[in-house]
C-alpha atoms as a PDB file:
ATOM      1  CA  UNK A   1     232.930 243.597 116.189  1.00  0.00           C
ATOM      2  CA  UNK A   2     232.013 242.107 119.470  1.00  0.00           C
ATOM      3  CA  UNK A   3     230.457 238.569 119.156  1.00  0.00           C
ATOM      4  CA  UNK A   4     226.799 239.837 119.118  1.00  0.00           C
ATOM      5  CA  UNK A   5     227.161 242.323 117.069  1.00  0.00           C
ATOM      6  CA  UNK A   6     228.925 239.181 115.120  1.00  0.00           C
ATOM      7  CA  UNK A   7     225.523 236.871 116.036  1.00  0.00           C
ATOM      8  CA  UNK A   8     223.111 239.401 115.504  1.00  0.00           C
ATOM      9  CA  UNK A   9     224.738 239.828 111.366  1.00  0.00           C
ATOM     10  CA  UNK A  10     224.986 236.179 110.993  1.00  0.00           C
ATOM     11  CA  UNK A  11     221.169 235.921 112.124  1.00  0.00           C
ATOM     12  CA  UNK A  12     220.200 238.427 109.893  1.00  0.00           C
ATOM     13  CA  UNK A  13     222.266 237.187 106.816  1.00  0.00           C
ATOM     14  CA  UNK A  14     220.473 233.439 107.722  1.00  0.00           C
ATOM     15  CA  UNK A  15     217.040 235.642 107.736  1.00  0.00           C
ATOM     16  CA  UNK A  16     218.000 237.633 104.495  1.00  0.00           C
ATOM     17  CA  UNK A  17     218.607 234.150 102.279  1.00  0.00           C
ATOM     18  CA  UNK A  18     215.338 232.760 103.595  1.00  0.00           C
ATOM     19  CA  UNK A  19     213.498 235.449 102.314  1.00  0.00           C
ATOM     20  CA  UNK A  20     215.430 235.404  98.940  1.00  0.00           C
ATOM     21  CA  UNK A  21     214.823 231.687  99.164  1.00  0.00           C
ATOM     22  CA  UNK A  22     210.897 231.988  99.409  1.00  0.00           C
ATOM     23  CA  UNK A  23     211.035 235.068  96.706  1.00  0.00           C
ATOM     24  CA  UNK A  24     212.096 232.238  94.422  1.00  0.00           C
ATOM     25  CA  UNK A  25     209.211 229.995  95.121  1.00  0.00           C
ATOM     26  CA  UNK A  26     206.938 229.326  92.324  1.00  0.00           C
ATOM     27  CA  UNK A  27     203.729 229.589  94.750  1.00  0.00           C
ATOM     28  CA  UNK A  28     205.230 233.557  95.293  1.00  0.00           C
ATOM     29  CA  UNK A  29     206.001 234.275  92.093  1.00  0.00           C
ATOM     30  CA  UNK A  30     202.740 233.257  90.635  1.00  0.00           C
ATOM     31  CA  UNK A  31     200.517 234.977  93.436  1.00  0.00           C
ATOM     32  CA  UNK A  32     202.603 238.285  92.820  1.00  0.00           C
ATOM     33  CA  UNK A  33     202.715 237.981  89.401  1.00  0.00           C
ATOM     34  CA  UNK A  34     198.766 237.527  89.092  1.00  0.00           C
ATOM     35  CA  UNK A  35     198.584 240.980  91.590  1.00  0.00           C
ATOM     36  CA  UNK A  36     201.039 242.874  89.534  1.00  0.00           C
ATOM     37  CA  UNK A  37     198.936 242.037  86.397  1.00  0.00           C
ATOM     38  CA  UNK A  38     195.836 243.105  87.910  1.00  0.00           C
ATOM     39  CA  UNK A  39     197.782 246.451  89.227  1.00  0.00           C
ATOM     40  CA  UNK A  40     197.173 245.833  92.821  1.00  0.00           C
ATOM     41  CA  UNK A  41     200.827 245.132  93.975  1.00  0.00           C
ATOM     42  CA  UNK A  42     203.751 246.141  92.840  1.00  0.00           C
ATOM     43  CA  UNK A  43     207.644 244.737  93.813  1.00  0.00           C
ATOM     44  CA  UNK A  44     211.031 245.113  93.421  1.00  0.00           C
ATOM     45  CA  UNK A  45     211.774 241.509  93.721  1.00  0.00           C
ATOM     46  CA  UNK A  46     213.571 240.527  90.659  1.00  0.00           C
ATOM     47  CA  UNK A  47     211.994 237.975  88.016  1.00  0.00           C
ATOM     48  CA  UNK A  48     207.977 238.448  89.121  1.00  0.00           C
ATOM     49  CA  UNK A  49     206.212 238.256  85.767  1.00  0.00           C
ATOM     50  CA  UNK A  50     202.937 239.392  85.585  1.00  0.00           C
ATOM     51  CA  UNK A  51     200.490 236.007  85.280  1.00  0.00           C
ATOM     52  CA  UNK A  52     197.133 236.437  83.893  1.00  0.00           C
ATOM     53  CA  UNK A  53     195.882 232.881  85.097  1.00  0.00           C
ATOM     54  CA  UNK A  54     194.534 232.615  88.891  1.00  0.00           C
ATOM     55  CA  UNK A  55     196.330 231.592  91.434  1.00  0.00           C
ATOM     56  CA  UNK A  56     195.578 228.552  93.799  1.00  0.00           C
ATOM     57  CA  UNK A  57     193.762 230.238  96.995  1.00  0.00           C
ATOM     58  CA  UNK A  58     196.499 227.971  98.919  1.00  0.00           C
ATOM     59  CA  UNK A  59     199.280 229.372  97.310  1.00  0.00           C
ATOM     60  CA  UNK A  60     197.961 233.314  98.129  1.00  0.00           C
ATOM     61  CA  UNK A  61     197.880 231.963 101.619  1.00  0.00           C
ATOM     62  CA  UNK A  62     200.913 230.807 101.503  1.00  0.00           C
ATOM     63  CA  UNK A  63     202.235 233.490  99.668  1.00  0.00           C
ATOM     64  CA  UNK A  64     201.177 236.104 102.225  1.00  0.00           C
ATOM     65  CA  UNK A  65     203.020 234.592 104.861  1.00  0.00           C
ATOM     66  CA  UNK A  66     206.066 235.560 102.773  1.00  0.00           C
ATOM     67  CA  UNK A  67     204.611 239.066 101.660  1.00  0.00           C
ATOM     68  CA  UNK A  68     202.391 240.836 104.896  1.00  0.00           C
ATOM     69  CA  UNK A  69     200.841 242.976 101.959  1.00  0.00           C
ATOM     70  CA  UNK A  70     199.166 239.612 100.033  1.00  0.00           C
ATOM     71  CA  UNK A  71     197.225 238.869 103.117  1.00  0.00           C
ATOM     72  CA  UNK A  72     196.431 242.272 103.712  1.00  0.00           C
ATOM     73  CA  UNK A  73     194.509 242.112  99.825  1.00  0.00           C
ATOM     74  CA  UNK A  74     193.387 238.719 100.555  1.00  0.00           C
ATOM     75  CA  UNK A  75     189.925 239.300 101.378  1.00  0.00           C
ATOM     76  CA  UNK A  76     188.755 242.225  99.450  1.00  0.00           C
ATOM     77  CA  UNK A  77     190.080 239.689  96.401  1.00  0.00           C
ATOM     78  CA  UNK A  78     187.861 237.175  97.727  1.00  0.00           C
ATOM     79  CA  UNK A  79     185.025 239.038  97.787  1.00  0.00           C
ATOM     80  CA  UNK A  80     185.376 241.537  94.859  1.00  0.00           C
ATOM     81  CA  UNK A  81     187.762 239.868  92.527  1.00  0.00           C
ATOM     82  CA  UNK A  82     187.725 236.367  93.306  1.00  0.00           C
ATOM     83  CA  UNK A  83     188.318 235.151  89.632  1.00  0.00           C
ATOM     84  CA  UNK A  84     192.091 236.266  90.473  1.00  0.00           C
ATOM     85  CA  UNK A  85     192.325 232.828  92.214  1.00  0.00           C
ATOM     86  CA  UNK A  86     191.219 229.187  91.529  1.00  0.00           C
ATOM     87  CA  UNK A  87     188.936 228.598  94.886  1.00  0.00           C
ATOM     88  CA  UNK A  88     188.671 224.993  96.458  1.00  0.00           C
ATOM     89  CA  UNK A  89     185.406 223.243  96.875  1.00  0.00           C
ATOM     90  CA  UNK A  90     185.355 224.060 100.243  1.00  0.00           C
ATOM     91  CA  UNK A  91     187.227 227.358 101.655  1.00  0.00           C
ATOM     92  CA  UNK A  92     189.087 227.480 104.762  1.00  0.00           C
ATOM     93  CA  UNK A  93     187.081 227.994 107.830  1.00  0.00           C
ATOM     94  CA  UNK A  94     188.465 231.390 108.358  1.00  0.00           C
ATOM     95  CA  UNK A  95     188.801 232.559 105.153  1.00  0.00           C
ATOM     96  CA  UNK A  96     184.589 231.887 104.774  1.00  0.00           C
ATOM     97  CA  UNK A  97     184.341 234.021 108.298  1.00  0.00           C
ATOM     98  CA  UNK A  98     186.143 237.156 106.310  1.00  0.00           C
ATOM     99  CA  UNK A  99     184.170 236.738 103.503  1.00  0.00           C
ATOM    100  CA  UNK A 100     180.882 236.371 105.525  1.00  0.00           C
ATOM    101  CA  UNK A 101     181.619 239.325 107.610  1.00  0.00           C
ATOM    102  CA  UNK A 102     182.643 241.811 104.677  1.00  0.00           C
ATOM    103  CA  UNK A 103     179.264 241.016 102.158  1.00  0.00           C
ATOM    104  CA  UNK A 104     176.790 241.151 104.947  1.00  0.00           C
ATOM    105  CA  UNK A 105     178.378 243.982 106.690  1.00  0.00           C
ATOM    106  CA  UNK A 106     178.993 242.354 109.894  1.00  0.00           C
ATOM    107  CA  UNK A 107     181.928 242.857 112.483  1.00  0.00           C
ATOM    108  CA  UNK A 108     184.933 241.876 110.819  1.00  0.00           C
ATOM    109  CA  UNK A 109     187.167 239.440 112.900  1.00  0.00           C
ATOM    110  CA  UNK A 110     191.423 239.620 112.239  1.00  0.00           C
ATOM    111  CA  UNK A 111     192.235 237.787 109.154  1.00  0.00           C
ATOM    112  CA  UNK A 112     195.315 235.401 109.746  1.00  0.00           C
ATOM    113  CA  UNK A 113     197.162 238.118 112.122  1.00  0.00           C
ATOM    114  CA  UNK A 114     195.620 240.655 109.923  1.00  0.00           C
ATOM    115  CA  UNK A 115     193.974 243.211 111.948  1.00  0.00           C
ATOM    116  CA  UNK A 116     190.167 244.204 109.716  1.00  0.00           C
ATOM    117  CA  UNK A 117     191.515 248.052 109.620  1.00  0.00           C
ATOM    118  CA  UNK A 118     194.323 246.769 107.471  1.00  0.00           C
ATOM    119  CA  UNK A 119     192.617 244.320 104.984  1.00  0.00           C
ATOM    120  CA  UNK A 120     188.969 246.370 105.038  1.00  0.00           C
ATOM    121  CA  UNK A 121     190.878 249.542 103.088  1.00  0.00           C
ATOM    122  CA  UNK A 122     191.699 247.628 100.413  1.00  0.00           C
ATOM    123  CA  UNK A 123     187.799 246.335  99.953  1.00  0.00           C
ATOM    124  CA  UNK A 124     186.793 249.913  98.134  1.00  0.00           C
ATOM    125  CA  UNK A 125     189.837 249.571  96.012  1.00  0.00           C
ATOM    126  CA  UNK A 126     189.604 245.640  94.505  1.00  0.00           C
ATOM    127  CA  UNK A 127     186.881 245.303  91.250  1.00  0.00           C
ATOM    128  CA  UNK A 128     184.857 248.308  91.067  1.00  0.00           C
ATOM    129  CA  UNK A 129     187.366 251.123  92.387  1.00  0.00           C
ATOM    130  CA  UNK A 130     185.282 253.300  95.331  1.00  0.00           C
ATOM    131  CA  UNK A 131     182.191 250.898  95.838  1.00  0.00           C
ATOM    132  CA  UNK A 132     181.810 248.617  98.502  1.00  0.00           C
ATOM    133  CA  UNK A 133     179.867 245.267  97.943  1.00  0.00           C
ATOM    134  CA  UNK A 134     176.385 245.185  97.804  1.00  0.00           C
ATOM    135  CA  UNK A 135     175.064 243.985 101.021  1.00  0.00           C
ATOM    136  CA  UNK A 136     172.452 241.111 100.786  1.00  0.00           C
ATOM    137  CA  UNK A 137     169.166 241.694 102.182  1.00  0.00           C
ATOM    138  CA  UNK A 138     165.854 239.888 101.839  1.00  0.00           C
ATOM    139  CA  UNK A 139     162.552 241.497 102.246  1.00  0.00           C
ATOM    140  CA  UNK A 140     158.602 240.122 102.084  1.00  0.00           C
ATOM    141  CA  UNK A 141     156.358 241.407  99.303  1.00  0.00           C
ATOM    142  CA  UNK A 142     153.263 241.195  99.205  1.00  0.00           C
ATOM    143  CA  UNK A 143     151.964 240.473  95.474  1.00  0.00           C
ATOM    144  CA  UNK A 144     150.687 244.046  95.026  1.00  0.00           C
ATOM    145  CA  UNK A 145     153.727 245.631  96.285  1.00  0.00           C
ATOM    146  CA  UNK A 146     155.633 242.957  93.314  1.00  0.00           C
ATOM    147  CA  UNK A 147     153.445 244.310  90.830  1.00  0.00           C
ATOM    148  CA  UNK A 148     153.911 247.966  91.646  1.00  0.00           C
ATOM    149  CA  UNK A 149     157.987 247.675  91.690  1.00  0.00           C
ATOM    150  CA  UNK A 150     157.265 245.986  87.778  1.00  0.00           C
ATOM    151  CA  UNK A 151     155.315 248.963  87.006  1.00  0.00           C
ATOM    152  CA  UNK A 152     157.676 251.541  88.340  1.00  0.00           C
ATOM    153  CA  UNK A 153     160.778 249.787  87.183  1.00  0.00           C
ATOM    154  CA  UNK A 154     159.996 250.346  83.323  1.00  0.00           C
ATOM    155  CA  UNK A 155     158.173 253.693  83.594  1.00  0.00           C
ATOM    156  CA  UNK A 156     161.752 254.802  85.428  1.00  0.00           C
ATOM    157  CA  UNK A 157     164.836 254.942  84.023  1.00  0.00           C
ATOM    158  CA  UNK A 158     165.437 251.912  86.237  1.00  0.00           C
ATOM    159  CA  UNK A 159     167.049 248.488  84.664  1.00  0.00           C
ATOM    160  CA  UNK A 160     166.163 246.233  88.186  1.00  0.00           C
ATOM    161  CA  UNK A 161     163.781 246.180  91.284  1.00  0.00           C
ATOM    162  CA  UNK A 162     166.523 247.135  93.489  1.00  0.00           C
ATOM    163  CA  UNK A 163     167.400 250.231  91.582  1.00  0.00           C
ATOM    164  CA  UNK A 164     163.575 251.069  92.362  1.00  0.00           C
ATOM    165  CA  UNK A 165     164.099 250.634  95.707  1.00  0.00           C
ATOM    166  CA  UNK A 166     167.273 253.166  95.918  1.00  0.00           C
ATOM    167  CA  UNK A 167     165.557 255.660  93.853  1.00  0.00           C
ATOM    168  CA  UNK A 168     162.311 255.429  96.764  1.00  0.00           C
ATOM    169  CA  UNK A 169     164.879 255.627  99.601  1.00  0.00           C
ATOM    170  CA  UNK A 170     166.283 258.381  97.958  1.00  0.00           C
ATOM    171  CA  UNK A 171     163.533 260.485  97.287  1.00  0.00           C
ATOM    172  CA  UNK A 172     162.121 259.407 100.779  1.00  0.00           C
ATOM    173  CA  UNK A 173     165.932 260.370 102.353  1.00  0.00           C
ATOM    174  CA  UNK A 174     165.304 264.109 100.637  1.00  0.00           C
ATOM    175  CA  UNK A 175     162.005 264.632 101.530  1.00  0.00           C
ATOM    176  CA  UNK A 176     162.201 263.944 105.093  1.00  0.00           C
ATOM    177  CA  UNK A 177     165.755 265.502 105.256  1.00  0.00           C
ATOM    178  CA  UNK A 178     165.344 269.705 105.439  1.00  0.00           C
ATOM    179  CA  UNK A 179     168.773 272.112 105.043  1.00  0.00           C
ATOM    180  CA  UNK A 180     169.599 273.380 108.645  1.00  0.00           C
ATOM    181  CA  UNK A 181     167.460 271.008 110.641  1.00  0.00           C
ATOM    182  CA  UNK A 182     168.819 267.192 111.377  1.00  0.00           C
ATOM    183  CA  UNK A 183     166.789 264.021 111.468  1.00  0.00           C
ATOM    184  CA  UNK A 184     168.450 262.513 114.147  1.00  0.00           C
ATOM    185  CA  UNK A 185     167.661 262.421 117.560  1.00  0.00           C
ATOM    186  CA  UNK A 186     170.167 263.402 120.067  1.00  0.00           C
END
Protein backbone atom coordinates (compact mmCIF):
# COMPACT_ATOMS: atom_id res chain seq x y z
CA UNK A 1 0.00 0.00 0.00
CA UNK A 2 1.63 3.23 -0.84
CA UNK A 3 1.50 5.81 2.05
CA UNK A 4 -1.73 7.53 0.79
CA UNK A 5 -3.45 4.88 0.07
CA UNK A 6 -2.10 4.16 3.87
CA UNK A 7 -3.38 8.04 4.91
CA UNK A 8 -6.37 8.04 3.04
CA UNK A 9 -7.58 4.38 5.29
CA UNK A 10 -6.33 5.80 8.44
CA UNK A 11 -8.51 9.06 7.69
CA UNK A 12 -11.35 7.16 6.96
CA UNK A 13 -11.05 4.65 9.94
CA UNK A 14 -10.62 8.19 12.26
CA UNK A 15 -13.97 9.33 10.24
CA UNK A 16 -15.73 5.85 10.67
CA UNK A 17 -15.29 5.89 14.81
CA UNK A 18 -16.56 9.46 14.90
CA UNK A 19 -19.59 8.58 13.38
CA UNK A 20 -19.98 5.40 15.58
CA UNK A 21 -19.03 7.76 18.37
CA UNK A 22 -21.97 10.30 17.69
CA UNK A 23 -24.43 7.12 16.86
CA UNK A 24 -23.91 6.51 20.57
CA UNK A 25 -24.93 9.89 21.73
CA UNK A 26 -27.97 10.07 23.77
CA UNK A 27 -29.15 13.43 21.87
CA UNK A 28 -29.09 10.81 18.49
CA UNK A 29 -30.52 8.10 19.89
CA UNK A 30 -33.45 9.87 21.34
CA UNK A 31 -34.18 12.08 18.12
CA UNK A 32 -34.08 8.74 16.01
CA UNK A 33 -35.78 6.84 18.31
CA UNK A 34 -38.79 9.44 18.56
CA UNK A 35 -38.74 9.30 14.30
CA UNK A 36 -38.67 5.58 14.20
CA UNK A 37 -41.71 5.54 16.59
CA UNK A 38 -43.59 7.89 14.61
CA UNK A 39 -42.54 5.74 11.29
CA UNK A 40 -40.80 8.52 9.59
CA UNK A 41 -37.15 7.17 9.73
CA UNK A 42 -35.91 4.12 9.82
CA UNK A 43 -31.94 2.86 10.64
CA UNK A 44 -29.72 0.25 10.82
CA UNK A 45 -27.74 1.72 13.57
CA UNK A 46 -27.73 -0.73 16.32
CA UNK A 47 -29.51 0.02 19.82
CA UNK A 48 -32.11 3.03 18.49
CA UNK A 49 -35.23 2.33 20.52
CA UNK A 50 -38.21 3.78 19.48
CA UNK A 51 -39.06 6.87 22.19
CA UNK A 52 -42.52 8.02 22.43
CA UNK A 53 -41.58 11.29 24.45
CA UNK A 54 -40.41 14.49 22.29
CA UNK A 55 -37.29 15.31 21.72
CA UNK A 56 -35.50 18.67 22.67
CA UNK A 57 -35.69 20.87 19.28
CA UNK A 58 -31.77 21.33 20.14
CA UNK A 59 -31.04 17.90 20.18
CA UNK A 60 -32.95 17.28 16.45
CA UNK A 61 -30.61 20.02 15.44
CA UNK A 62 -27.97 18.56 16.65
CA UNK A 63 -28.91 15.32 15.70
CA UNK A 64 -29.21 16.19 12.01
CA UNK A 65 -25.83 17.27 11.77
CA UNK A 66 -25.01 13.61 12.47
CA UNK A 67 -27.94 12.17 10.24
CA UNK A 68 -28.44 14.61 6.73
CA UNK A 69 -31.98 12.86 6.67
CA UNK A 70 -33.15 14.49 10.38
CA UNK A 71 -32.66 17.90 8.98
CA UNK A 72 -34.11 17.08 5.85
CA UNK A 73 -37.67 16.15 8.17
CA UNK A 74 -36.94 18.98 10.36
CA UNK A 75 -39.31 21.41 9.15
CA UNK A 76 -42.27 19.60 7.88
CA UNK A 77 -42.08 18.23 11.83
CA UNK A 78 -42.16 21.68 12.88
CA UNK A 79 -44.92 22.63 11.15
CA UNK A 80 -47.14 19.47 10.93
CA UNK A 81 -46.04 17.40 13.83
CA UNK A 82 -44.43 19.61 16.16
CA UNK A 83 -45.59 17.70 19.37
CA UNK A 84 -42.65 15.19 18.25
CA UNK A 85 -40.32 17.75 19.97
CA UNK A 86 -40.28 19.87 23.20
CA UNK A 87 -39.95 23.58 21.50
CA UNK A 88 -38.04 26.45 23.41
CA UNK A 89 -39.68 29.67 24.32
CA UNK A 90 -38.14 31.25 21.64
CA UNK A 91 -37.08 29.22 18.31
CA UNK A 92 -33.99 29.76 16.48
CA UNK A 93 -33.99 32.58 14.09
CA UNK A 94 -33.82 30.31 11.17
CA UNK A 95 -35.75 27.66 12.18
CA UNK A 96 -38.92 30.50 12.63
CA UNK A 97 -37.89 31.65 8.80
CA UNK A 98 -38.71 27.78 7.62
CA UNK A 99 -41.61 27.64 9.49
CA UNK A 100 -42.86 31.12 8.34
CA UNK A 101 -42.17 30.39 4.79
CA UNK A 102 -43.87 26.80 4.63
CA UNK A 103 -47.55 27.92 6.53
CA UNK A 104 -47.93 31.07 4.57
CA UNK A 105 -46.74 29.65 1.38
CA UNK A 106 -43.94 31.92 0.81
CA UNK A 107 -40.46 31.26 -0.93
CA UNK A 108 -38.76 28.84 1.07
CA UNK A 109 -35.08 29.80 1.93
CA UNK A 110 -32.28 26.57 2.50
CA UNK A 111 -32.74 25.17 5.86
CA UNK A 112 -29.25 24.69 7.64
CA UNK A 113 -27.47 23.53 4.18
CA UNK A 114 -30.74 22.00 3.37
CA UNK A 115 -31.75 22.97 -0.01
CA UNK A 116 -36.21 23.66 0.26
CA UNK A 117 -36.57 20.83 -2.65
CA UNK A 118 -35.19 18.40 -0.14
CA UNK A 119 -37.01 19.27 3.18
CA UNK A 120 -40.45 20.65 1.24
CA UNK A 121 -41.18 16.72 0.02
CA UNK A 122 -41.38 15.58 3.21
CA UNK A 123 -44.14 18.48 4.23
CA UNK A 124 -47.15 16.31 2.39
CA UNK A 125 -45.89 13.28 4.16
CA UNK A 126 -45.54 14.50 8.18
CA UNK A 127 -49.29 14.55 10.20
CA UNK A 128 -51.97 14.26 7.76
CA UNK A 129 -50.31 12.01 4.91
CA UNK A 130 -51.01 13.99 1.26
CA UNK A 131 -52.24 17.48 2.65
CA UNK A 132 -50.27 20.39 2.84
CA UNK A 133 -50.90 22.99 5.71
CA UNK A 134 -53.58 25.20 5.60
CA UNK A 135 -52.39 28.51 4.53
CA UNK A 136 -53.51 31.49 6.78
CA UNK A 137 -55.43 34.14 5.23
CA UNK A 138 -57.51 36.98 6.64
CA UNK A 139 -60.34 38.56 4.87
CA UNK A 140 -62.95 41.71 5.77
CA UNK A 141 -66.63 40.91 6.25
CA UNK A 142 -68.96 42.97 6.25
CA UNK A 143 -71.76 42.01 8.96
CA UNK A 144 -74.21 40.81 6.29
CA UNK A 145 -71.76 38.78 4.49
CA UNK A 146 -71.03 37.15 8.55
CA UNK A 147 -74.53 36.46 8.79
CA UNK A 148 -74.99 34.82 5.42
CA UNK A 149 -71.78 32.35 5.93
CA UNK A 150 -73.90 31.39 9.56
CA UNK A 151 -76.84 30.73 7.51
CA UNK A 152 -75.20 28.70 4.83
CA UNK A 153 -72.88 26.89 7.15
CA UNK A 154 -75.80 24.88 8.96
CA UNK A 155 -78.19 24.56 5.99
CA UNK A 156 -74.85 22.76 4.27
CA UNK A 157 -73.33 19.88 5.23
CA UNK A 158 -70.61 22.27 6.36
CA UNK A 159 -69.07 22.00 10.15
CA UNK A 160 -67.02 25.73 9.78
CA UNK A 161 -67.09 29.10 7.79
CA UNK A 162 -64.12 28.13 5.91
CA UNK A 163 -65.58 24.92 4.64
CA UNK A 164 -68.34 27.44 3.23
CA UNK A 165 -65.94 29.25 1.61
CA UNK A 166 -64.29 26.07 -0.30
CA UNK A 167 -67.60 24.75 -1.18
CA UNK A 168 -68.37 28.65 -2.98
CA UNK A 169 -64.92 28.53 -4.65
CA UNK A 170 -65.72 25.31 -5.76
CA UNK A 171 -68.90 25.66 -7.23
CA UNK A 172 -67.67 29.13 -8.57
CA UNK A 173 -64.24 27.10 -10.00
CA UNK A 174 -66.96 24.66 -12.00
CA UNK A 175 -69.15 27.06 -13.19
CA UNK A 176 -66.79 29.34 -14.76
CA UNK A 177 -64.54 26.36 -15.84
CA UNK A 178 -66.21 24.65 -19.34
CA UNK A 179 -64.66 21.01 -20.77
CA UNK A 180 -62.48 21.94 -23.87
CA UNK A 181 -62.18 25.65 -23.33
CA UNK A 182 -59.42 27.08 -20.63
CA UNK A 183 -59.81 30.02 -18.31
CA UNK A 184 -56.55 31.24 -18.59
CA UNK A 185 -55.23 33.78 -20.62
CA UNK A 186 -52.28 33.12 -22.72
Amino acid sequence: MTKTQSDLQTRAQKRHRALRRKHRDPRFRSVMGRFVEEGLLETNVEGIVPRRHPAPLSDALWAGTVEPRIMELLPAVLVKKPSLLRLPKELPADVAEVMHAIRHGKPAPSFRGVPPEQYLQWVTQVGRKGRSPSVTKSFRFRRDDVLRLARLRHSLPARSDTEVIRMALEVLEASTTHPGKSNTAG
